[in-house]
C-alpha atoms as a PDB file:
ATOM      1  CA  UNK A   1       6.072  36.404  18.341  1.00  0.00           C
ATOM      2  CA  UNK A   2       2.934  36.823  16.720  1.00  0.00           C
ATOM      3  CA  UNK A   3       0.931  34.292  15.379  1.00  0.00           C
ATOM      4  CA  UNK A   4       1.783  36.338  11.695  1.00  0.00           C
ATOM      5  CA  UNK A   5       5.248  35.936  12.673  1.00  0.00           C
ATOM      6  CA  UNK A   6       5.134  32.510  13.362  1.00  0.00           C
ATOM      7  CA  UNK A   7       3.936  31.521  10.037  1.00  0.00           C
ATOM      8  CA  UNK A   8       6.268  33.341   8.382  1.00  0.00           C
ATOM      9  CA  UNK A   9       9.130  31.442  10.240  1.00  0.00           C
ATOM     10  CA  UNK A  10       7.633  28.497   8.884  1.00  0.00           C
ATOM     11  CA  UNK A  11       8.101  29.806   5.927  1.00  0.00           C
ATOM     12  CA  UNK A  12      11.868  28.886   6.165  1.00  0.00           C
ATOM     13  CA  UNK A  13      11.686  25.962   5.663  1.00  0.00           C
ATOM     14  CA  UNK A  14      12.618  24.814   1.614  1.00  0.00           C
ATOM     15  CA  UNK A  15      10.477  21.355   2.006  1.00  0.00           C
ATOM     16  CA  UNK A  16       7.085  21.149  -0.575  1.00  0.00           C
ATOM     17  CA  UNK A  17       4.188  20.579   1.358  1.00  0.00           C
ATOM     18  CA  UNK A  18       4.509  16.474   0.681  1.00  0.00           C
ATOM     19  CA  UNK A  19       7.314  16.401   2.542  1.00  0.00           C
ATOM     20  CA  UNK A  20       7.053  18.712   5.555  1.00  0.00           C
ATOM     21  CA  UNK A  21       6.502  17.552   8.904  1.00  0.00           C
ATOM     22  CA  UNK A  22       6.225  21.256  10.843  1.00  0.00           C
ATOM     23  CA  UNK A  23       2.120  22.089  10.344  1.00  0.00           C
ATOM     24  CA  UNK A  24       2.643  25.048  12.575  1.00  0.00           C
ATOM     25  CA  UNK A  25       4.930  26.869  14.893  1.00  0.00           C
ATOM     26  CA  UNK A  26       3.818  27.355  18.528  1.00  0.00           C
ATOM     27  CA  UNK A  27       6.225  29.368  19.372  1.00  0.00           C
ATOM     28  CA  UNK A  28       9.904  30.675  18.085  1.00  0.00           C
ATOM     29  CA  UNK A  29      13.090  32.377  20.116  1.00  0.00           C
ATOM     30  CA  UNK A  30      14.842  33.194  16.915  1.00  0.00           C
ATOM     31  CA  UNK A  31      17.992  31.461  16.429  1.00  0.00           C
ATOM     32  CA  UNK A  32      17.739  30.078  20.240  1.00  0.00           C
ATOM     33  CA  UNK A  33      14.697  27.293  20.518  1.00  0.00           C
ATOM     34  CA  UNK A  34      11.438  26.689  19.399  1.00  0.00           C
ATOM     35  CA  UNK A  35       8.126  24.494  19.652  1.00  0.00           C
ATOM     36  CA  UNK A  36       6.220  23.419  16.906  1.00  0.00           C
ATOM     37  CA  UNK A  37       3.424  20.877  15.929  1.00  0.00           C
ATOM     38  CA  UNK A  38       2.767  17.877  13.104  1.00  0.00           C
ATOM     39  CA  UNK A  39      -0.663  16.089  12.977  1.00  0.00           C
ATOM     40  CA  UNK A  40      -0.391  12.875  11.195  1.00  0.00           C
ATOM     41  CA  UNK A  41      -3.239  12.275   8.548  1.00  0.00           C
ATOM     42  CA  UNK A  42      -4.922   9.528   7.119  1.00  0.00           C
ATOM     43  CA  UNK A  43      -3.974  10.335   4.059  1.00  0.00           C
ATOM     44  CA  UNK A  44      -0.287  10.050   3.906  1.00  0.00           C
ATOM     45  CA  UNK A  45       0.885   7.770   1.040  1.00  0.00           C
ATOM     46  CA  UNK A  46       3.409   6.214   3.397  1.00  0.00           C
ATOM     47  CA  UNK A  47       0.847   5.086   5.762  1.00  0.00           C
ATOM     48  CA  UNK A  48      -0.707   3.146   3.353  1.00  0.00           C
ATOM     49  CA  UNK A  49       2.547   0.788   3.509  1.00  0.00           C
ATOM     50  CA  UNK A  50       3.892   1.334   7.464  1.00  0.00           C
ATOM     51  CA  UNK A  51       1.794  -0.818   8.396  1.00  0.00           C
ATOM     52  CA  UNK A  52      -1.073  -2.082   6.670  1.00  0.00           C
ATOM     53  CA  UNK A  53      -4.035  -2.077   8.881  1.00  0.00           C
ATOM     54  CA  UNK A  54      -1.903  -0.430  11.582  1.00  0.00           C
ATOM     55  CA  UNK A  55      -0.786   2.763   9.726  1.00  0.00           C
ATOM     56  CA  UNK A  56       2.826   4.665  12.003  1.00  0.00           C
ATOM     57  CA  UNK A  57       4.656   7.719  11.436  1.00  0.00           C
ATOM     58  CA  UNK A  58       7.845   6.114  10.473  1.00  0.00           C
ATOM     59  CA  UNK A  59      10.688   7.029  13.124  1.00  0.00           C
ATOM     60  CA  UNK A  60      12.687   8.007  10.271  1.00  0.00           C
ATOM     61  CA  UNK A  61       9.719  11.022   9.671  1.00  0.00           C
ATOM     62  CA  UNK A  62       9.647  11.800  13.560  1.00  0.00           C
ATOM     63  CA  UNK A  63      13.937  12.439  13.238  1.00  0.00           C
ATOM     64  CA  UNK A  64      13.060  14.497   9.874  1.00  0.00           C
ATOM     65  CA  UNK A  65      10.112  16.480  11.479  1.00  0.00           C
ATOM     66  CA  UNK A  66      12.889  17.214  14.289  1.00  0.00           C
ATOM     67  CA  UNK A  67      15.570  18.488  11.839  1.00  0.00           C
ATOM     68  CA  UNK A  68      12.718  20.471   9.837  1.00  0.00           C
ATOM     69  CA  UNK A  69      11.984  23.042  13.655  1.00  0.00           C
ATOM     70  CA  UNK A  70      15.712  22.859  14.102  1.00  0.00           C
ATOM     71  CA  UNK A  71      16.727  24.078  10.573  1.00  0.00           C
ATOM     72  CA  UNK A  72      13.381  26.747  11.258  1.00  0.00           C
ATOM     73  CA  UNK A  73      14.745  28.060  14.359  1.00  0.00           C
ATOM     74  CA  UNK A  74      18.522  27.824  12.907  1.00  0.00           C
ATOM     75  CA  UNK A  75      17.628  30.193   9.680  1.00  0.00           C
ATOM     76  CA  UNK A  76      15.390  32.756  12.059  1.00  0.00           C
ATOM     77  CA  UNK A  77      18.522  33.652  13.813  1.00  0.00           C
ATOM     78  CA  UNK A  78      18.000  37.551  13.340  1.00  0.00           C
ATOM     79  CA  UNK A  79      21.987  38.019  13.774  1.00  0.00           C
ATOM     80  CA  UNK A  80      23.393  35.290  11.446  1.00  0.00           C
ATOM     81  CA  UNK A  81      21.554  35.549   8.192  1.00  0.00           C
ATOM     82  CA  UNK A  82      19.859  32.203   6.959  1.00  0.00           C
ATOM     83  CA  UNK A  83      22.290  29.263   5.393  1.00  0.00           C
ATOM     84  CA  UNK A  84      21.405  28.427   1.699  1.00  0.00           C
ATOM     85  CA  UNK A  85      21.135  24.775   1.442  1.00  0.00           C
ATOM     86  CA  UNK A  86      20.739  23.643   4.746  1.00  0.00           C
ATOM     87  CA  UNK A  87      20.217  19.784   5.619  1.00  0.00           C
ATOM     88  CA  UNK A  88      20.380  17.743   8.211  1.00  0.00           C
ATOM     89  CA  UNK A  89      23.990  16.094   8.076  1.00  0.00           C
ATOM     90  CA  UNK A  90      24.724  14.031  11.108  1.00  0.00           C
ATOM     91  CA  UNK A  91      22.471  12.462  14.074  1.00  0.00           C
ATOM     92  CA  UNK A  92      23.364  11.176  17.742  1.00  0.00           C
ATOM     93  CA  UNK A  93      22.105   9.502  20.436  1.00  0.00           C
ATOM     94  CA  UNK A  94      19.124   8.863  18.549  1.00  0.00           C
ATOM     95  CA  UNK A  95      16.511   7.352  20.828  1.00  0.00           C
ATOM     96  CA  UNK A  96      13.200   6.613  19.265  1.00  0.00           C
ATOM     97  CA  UNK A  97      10.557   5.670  21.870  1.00  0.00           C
ATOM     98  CA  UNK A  98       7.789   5.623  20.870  1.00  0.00           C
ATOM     99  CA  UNK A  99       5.448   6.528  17.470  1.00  0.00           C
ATOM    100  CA  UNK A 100       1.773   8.648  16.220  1.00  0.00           C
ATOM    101  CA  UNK A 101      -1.142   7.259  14.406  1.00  0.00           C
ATOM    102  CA  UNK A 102      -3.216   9.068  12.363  1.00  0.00           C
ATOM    103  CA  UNK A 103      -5.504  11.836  14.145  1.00  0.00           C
ATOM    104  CA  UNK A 104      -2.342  12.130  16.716  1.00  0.00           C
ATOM    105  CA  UNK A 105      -0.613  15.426  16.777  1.00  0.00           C
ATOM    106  CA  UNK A 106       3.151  15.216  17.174  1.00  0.00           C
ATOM    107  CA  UNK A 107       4.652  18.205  19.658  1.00  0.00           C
ATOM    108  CA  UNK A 108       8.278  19.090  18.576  1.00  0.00           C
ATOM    109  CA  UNK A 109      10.709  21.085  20.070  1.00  0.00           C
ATOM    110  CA  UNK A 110      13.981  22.159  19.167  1.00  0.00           C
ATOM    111  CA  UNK A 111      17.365  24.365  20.732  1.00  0.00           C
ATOM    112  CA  UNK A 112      20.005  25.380  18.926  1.00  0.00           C
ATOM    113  CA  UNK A 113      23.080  24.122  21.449  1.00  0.00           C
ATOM    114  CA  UNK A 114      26.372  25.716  18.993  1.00  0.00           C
ATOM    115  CA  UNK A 115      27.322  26.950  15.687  1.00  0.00           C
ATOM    116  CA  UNK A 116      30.552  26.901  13.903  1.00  0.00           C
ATOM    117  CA  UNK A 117      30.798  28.180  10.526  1.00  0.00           C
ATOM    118  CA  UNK A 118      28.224  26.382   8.002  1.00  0.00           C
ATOM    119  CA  UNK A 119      27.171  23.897  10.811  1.00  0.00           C
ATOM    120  CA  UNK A 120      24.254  23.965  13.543  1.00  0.00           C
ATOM    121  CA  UNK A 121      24.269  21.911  16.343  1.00  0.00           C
ATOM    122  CA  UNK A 122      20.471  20.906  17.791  1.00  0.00           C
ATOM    123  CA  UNK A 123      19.119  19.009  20.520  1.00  0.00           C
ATOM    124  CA  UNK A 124      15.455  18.076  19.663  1.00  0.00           C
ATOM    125  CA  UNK A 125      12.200  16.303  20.906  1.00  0.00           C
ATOM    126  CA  UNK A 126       9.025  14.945  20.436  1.00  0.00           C
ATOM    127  CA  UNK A 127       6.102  13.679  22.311  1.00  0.00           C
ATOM    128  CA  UNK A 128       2.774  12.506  21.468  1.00  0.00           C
ATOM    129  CA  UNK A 129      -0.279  12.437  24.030  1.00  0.00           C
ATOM    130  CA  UNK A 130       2.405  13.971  27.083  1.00  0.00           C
ATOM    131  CA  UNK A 131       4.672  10.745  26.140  1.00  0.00           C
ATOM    132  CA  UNK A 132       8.579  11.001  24.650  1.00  0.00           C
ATOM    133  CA  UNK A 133       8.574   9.347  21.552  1.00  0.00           C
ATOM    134  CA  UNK A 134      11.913  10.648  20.187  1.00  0.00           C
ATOM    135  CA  UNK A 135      15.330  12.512  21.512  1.00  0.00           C
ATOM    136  CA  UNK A 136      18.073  13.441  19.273  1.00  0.00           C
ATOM    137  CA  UNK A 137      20.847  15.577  18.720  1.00  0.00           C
ATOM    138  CA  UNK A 138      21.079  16.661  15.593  1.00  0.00           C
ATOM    139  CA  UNK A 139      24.154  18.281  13.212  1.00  0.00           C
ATOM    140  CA  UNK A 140      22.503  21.071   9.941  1.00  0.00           C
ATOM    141  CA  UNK A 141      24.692  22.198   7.456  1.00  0.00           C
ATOM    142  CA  UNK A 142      24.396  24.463   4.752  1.00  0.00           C
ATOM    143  CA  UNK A 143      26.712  25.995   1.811  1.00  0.00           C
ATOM    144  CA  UNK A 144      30.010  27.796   3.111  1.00  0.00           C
ATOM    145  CA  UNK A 145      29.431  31.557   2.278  1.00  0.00           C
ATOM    146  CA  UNK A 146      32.778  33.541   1.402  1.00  0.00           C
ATOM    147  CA  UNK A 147      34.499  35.671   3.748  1.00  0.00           C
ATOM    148  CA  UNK A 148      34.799  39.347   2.958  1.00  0.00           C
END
């Protein structure tokens, strides 16, 4: 894909820009995997309180980042059309390793491993500097649609 294409993948995803943790896609097998990227700013209000003096992306925010590529590659899936309301709906074997500070750039990937009906199953990853900070498997779901 295209770097147009990309973007408009990213485009997906239903988060405002306060609360989106995908700054750009690297790259996107629709409905299959993807990479993407989140640099943490200085400027986050949550910062301001995780830690004072020693601002950390919450792991909480690294999990949600995670779900946010999954749900993009889940609704680019050119042969099942996209799920209205998806969320992220279940997590396991959740390991959180590690965290960013501000300036780092979080790299995220994300493979869809099965579907059945409204619900996506993902495994997902991130590192920071070459290092694992996060693994997780992940369950999406959005609204049932009706059967014709």
């Amino acid at each position: 894909m295209n770097s147009d294409e990309l973007q408009a993948a990213l485009r997906l995803l239903p988060h405002g820009p306060e609360f989106r943790f995908v700054d750009r896609l690297l790259s996107l097998t629709s409905g299959k995997e993807g990479a993407g990227e989140y640099r943490v700013r200085a400027d986050e209000p949550f910062l301001r309180g995780h830690f004072p003096g020693d601002p950390l992306l919450p792991g909480v925010l690294l999990v949600e980042a995670a779900a946010q590529l999954a749900g993009v590659v889940a609704q680019s899936d050119p042969t099942i059309g996209p799920l209205p309301g998806l969320k992220l709906t279940a997590l396991r074997n959740v390991k959180i390793l590690g965290t960013a500070k501000p300036g780092e750039v979080v790299r995220l990937e994300a493979r869809i491993t099965g579907r059945l009906g409204n619900l996506i199953q993902a495994q997902a990853t991130a590192r920071v500097n070459g290092q694992s900070v996060l693994q997780a498997e992940l369950t999406l779901s959005g609204e049932r649609r009706e059967s014709s």
